[in-house]
Protein backbone atom coordinates (compact mmCIF):
# COMPACT_ATOMS: atom_id res chain seq x y z
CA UNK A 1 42.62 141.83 93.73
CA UNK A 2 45.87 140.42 95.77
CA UNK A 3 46.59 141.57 98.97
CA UNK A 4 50.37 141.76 99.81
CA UNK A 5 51.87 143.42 102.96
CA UNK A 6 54.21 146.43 102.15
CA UNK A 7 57.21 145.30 103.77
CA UNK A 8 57.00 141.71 102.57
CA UNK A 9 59.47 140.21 99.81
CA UNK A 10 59.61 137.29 98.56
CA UNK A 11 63.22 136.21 97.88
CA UNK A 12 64.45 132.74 96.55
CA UNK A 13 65.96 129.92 98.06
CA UNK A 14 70.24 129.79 97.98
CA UNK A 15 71.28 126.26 97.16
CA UNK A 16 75.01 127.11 96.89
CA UNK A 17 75.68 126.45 100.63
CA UNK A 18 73.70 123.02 100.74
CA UNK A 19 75.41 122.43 97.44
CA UNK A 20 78.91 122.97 99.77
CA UNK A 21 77.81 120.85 102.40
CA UNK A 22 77.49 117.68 99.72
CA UNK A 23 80.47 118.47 98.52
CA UNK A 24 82.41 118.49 102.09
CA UNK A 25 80.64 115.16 102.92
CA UNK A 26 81.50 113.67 99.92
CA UNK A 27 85.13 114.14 99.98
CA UNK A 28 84.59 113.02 103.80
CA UNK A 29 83.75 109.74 103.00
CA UNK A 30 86.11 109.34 99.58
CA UNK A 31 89.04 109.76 102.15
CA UNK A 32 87.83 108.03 105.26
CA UNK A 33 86.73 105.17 103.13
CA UNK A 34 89.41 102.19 101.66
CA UNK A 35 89.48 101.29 98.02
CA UNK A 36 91.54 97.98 98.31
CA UNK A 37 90.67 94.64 97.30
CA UNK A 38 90.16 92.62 99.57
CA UNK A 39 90.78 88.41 99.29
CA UNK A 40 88.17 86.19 100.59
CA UNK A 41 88.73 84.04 103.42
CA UNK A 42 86.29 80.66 102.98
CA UNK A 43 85.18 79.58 106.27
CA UNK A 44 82.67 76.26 106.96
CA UNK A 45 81.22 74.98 109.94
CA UNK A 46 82.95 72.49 112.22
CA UNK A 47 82.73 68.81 110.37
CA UNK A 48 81.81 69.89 107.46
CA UNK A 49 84.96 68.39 106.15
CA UNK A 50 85.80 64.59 106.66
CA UNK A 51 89.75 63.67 106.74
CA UNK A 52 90.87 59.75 106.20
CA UNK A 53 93.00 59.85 109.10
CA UNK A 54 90.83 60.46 111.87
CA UNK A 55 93.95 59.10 114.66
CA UNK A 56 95.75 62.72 113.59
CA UNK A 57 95.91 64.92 116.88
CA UNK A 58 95.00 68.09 116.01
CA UNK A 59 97.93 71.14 116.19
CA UNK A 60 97.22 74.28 118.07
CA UNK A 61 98.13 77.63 116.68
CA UNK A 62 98.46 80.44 119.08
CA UNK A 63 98.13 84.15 117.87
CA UNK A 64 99.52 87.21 118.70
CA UNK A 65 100.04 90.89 118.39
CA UNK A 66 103.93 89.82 118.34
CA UNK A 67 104.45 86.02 117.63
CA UNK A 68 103.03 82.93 116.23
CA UNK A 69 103.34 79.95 118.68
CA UNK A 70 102.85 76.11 117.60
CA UNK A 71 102.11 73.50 119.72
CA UNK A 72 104.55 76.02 122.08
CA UNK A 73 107.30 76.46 119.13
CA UNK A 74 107.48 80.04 118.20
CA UNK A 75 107.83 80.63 114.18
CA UNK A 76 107.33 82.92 111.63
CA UNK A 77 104.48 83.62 109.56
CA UNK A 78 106.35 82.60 106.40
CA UNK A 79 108.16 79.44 107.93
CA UNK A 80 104.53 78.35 109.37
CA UNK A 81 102.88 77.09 106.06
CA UNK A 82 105.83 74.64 105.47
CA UNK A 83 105.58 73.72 109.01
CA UNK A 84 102.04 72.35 108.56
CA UNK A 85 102.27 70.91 105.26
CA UNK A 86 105.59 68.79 106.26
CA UNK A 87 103.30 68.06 109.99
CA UNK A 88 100.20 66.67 107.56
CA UNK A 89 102.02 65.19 105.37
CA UNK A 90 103.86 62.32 107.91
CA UNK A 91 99.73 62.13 109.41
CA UNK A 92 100.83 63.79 112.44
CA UNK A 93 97.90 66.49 111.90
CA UNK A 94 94.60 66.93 110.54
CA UNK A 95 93.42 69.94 111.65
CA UNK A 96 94.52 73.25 113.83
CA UNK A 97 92.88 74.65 116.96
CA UNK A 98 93.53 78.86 115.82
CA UNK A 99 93.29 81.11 119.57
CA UNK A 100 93.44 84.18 118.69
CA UNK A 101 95.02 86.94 122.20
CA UNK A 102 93.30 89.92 122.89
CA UNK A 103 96.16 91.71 121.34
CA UNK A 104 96.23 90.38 118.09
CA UNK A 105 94.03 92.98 115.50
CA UNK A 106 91.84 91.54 112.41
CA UNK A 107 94.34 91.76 109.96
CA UNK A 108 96.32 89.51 111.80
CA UNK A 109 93.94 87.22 112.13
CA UNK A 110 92.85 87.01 108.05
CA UNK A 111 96.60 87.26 106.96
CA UNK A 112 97.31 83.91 109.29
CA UNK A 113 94.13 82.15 107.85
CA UNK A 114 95.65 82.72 104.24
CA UNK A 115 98.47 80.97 105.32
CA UNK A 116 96.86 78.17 107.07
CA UNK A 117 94.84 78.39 103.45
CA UNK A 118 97.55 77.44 101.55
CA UNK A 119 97.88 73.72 103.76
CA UNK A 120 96.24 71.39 101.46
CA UNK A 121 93.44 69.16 103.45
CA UNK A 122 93.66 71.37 106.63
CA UNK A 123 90.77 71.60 108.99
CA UNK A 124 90.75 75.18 111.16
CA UNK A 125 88.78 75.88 114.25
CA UNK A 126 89.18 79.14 115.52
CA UNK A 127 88.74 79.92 119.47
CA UNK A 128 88.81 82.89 121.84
C-alpha cells in the first residue's frame, strides 16, 4: 500500500530556462572571443645563436606607444627593416637591444618583432 500526502504533487523538472542560460553564455563567449590567425613569433634564449662578426656593436631599438627610436634616430616601422639590413650588411650590427615603454601595448610589440624578423642573421634581446 503507498502512502502519499494529499496535497503533494509531483511535477517535472523545466529544462527550457537552463537550456536559455547555455544559449546566452554561448553567444557570450562566440562574441567576446577572436577568431583571427595569429603568426608566430620564434623566440630563443640569449646565445643560442653564434654570429662571425663578434666586433659588431649591437643597435638599440626603443619602443613606443607613438615612435620607433634607433640608436636615438626616430623612423618608421616600414623604413626600419631596411635600416637594419643595410646596418648588418656593412658589419656595423649583429644584434638589437628591443626596450619596450610602458606605453607601448602587445601588439606593438609582436608587429615590431616581425619586422626585426624579416633582418636576415639578426640577434634580438628584448628589455624592460
Amino acid at each position: 500500500m503507498r502512502l502519499e500526502s494529499p496535497g503533494y504533487v509531483r511535477r517535472q523538472i523545466s529544462v527550457t530556462s537552463l537550456i536559455d542560460v547555455i544559449f546566452l553564455l554561448l553567444l557570450f563567449f562566440m562574441l567576446s572571443s577572436t577568431f583571427s590567425k595569429f603568426a608566430d613569433v620564434e623566440l630563443s634564449a640569449t646565445g643560442s645563436r653564434s654570429t662571425g662578426a663578434q666586433t659588431a656593436v649591437p643597435a638599440f631599438l626603443k619602443l613606443s606607444a607613438n615612435r620607433i627610436l634607433l640608436n636615438g634616430v626616430e623612423f618608421e616601422k616600414n623604413a626600419l627593416a631596411g635600416e637594419l639590413e643595410r646596418l648588418t650588411v656593412d658589419s656595423r650590427i649583429n644584434a638589437v637591444i628591443l626596450s619596450v615603454a610602458p606605453t607601448a601595448n602587445a601588439q606593438q610589440l609582436v608587429d615590431m618583432l616581425l619586422v626585426l624578423r624579416k633582418v636576415p642573421d639578426l640577434n634580438v634581446q628584448i628589455v624592460k
